[in-house]
N, C-alpha and C. Protein backbone atom coordinates (compact mmCIF):
# COMPACT_ATOMS: atom_id res chain seq x y z
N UNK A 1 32.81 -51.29 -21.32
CA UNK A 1 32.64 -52.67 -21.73
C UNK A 1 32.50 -52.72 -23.24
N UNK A 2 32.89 -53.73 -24.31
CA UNK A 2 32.93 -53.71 -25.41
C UNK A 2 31.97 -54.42 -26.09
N UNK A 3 31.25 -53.67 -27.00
CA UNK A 3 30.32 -54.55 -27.61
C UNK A 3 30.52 -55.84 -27.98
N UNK A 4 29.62 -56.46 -27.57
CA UNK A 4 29.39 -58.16 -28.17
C UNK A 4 29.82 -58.36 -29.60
N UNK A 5 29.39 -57.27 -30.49
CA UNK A 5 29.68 -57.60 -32.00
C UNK A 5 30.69 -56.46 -32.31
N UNK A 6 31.97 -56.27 -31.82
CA UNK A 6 33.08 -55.65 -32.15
C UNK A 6 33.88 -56.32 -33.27
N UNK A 7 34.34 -57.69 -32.94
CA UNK A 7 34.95 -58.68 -33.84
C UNK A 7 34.18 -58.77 -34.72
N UNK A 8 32.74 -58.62 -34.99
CA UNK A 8 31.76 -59.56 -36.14
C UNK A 8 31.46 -58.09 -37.47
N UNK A 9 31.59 -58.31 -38.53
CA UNK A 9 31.55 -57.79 -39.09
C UNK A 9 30.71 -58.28 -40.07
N UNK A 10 29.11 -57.32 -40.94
CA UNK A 10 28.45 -58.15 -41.74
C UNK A 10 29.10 -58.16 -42.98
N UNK A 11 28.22 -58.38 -43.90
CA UNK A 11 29.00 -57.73 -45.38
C UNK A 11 28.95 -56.93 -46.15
N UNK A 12 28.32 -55.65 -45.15
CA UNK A 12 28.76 -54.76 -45.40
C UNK A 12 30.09 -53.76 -44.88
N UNK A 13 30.89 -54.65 -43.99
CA UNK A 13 31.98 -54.61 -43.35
C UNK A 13 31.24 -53.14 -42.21
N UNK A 14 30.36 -53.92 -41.18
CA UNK A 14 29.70 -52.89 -40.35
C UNK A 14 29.89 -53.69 -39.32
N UNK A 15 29.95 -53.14 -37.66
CA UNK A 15 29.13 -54.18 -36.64
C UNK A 15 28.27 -53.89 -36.83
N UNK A 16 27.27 -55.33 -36.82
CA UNK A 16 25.57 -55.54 -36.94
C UNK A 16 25.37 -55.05 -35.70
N UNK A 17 23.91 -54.77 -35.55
CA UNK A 17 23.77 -54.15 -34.14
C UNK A 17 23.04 -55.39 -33.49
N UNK A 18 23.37 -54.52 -32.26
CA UNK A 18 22.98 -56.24 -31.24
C UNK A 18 21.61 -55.92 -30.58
N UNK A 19 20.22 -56.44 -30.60
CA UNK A 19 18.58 -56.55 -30.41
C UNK A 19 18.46 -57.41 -29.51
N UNK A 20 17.06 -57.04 -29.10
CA UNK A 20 16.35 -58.57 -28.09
C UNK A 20 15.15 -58.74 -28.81
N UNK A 21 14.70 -60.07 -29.11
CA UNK A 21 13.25 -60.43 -29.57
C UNK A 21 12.39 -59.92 -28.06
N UNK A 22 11.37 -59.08 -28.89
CA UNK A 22 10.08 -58.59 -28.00
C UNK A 22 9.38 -59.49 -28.02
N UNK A 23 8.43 -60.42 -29.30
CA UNK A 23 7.31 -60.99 -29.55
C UNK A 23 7.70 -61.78 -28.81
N UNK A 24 6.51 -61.96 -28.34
CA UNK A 24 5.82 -63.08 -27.51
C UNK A 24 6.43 -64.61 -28.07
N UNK A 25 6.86 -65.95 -27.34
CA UNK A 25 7.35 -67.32 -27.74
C UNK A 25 8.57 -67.15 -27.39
N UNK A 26 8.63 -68.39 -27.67
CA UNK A 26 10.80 -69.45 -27.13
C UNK A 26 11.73 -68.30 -27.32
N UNK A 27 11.57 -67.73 -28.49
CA UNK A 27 13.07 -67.00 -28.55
C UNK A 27 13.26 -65.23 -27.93
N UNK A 28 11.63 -64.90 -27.17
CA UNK A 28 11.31 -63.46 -26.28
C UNK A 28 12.77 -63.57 -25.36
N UNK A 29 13.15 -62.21 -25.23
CA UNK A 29 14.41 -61.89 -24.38
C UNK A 29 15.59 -62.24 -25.11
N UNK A 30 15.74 -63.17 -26.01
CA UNK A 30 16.84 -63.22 -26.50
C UNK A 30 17.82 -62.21 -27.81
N UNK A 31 19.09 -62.35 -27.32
CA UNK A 31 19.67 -61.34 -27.88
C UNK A 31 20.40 -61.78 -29.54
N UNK A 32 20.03 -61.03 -30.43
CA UNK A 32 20.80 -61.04 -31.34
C UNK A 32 21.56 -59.94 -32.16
N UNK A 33 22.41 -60.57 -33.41
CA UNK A 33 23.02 -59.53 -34.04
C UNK A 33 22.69 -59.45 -35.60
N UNK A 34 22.20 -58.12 -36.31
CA UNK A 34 21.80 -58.26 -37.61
C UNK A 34 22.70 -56.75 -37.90
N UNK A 35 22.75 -56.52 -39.21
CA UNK A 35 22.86 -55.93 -40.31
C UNK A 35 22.45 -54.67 -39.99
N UNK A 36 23.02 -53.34 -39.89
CA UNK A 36 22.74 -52.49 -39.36
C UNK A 36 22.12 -51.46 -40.40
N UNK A 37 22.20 -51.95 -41.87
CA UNK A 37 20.72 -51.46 -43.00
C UNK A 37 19.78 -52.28 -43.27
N UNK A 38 19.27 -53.37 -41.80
CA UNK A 38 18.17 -54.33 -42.28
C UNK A 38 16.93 -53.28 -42.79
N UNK A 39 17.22 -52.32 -43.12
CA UNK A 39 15.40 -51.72 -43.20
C UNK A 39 15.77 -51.50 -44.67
N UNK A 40 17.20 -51.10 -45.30
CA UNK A 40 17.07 -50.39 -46.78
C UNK A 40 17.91 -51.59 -47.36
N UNK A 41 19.26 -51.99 -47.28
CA UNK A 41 19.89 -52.86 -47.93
C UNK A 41 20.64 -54.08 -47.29
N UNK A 42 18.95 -54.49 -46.53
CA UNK A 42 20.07 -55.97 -45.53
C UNK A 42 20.54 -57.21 -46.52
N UNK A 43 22.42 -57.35 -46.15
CA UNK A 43 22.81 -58.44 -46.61
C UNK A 43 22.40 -59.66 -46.17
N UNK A 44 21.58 -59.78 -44.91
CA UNK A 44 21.06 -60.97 -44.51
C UNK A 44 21.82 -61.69 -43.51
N UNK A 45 23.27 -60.91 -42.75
CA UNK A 45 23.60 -61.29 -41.78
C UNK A 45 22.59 -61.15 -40.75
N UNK A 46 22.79 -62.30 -39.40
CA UNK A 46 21.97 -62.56 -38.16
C UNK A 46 22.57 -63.54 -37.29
N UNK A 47 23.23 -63.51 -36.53
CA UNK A 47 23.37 -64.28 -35.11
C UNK A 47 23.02 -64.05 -33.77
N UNK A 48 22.42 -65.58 -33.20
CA UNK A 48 22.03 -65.58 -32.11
C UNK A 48 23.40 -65.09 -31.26
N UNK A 49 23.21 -64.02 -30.33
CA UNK A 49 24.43 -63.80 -29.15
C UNK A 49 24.73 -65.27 -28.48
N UNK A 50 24.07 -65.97 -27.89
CA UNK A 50 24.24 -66.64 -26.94
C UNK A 50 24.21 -68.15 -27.51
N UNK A 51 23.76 -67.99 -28.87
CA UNK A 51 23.87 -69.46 -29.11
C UNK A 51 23.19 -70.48 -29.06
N UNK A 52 22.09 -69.98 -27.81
CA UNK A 52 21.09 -70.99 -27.65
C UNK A 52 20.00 -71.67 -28.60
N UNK A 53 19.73 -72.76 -28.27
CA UNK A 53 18.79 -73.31 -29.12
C UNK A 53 17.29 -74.06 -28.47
N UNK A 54 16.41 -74.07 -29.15
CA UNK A 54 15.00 -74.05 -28.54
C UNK A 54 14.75 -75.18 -27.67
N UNK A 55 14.98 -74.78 -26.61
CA UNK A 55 14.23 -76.55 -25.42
C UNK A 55 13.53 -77.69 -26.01
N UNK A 56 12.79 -77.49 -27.04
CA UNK A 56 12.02 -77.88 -27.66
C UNK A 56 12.62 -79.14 -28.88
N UNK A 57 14.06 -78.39 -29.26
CA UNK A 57 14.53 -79.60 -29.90
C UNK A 57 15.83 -80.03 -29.55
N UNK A 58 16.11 -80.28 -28.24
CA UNK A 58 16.88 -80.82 -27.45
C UNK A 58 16.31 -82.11 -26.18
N UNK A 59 16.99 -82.82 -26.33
CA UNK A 59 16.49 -83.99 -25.44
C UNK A 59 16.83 -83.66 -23.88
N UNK A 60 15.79 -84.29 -22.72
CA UNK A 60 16.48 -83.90 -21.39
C UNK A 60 17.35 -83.94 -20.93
N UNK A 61 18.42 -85.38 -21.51
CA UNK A 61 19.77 -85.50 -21.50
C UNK A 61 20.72 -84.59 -21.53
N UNK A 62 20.71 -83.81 -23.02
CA UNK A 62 21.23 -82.90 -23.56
C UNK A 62 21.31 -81.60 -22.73
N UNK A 63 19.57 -81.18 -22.14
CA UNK A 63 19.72 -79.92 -21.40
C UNK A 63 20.14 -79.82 -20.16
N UNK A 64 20.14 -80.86 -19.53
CA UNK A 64 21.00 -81.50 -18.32
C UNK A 64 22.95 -81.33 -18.14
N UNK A 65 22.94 -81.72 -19.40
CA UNK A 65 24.30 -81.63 -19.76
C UNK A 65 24.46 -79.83 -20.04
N UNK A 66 24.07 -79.28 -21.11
CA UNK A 66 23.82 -77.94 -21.06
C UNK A 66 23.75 -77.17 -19.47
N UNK A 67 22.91 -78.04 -18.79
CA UNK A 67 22.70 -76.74 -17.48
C UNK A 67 23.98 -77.03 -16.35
N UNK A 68 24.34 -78.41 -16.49
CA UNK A 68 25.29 -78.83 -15.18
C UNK A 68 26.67 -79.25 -15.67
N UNK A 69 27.31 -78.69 -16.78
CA UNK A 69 28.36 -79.01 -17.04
C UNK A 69 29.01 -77.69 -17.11
């Protein structure tokens, strides 16, 4: 199976590597992609995998539409 961030390249022309938030709150379990020298020379690339955005600032309408469309 091919990594999620094959196509994505940061700027350091790398795939960022793909993480899950541990800490505790809204965004725990979710997967993202950063910069694979965030510890010595991160360019500051970061994307959410999935895109999602916090329940919190979406209306019920919206997540309705989100869950059943």
């Amino acid at each position: 199976m091919a990594s999620l961030s094959s196509n994505v390249l940061c700027k350091h022309n790398m795939s960022p590597l793909e993480q899950t938030v541990k800490k505790n709150g809204a965004n725990r379990g979710r997967r993202f992609l950063r910069c694979p020298k965030w510890k010595n020379d991160d360019c500051g690339f970061f994307k959410w995998v999935d895109g999602w955005v916090s329940t919190s600032s979406r209306s019920p309408s919206t997540l309705n539409e989100v869950i059943f469309d």
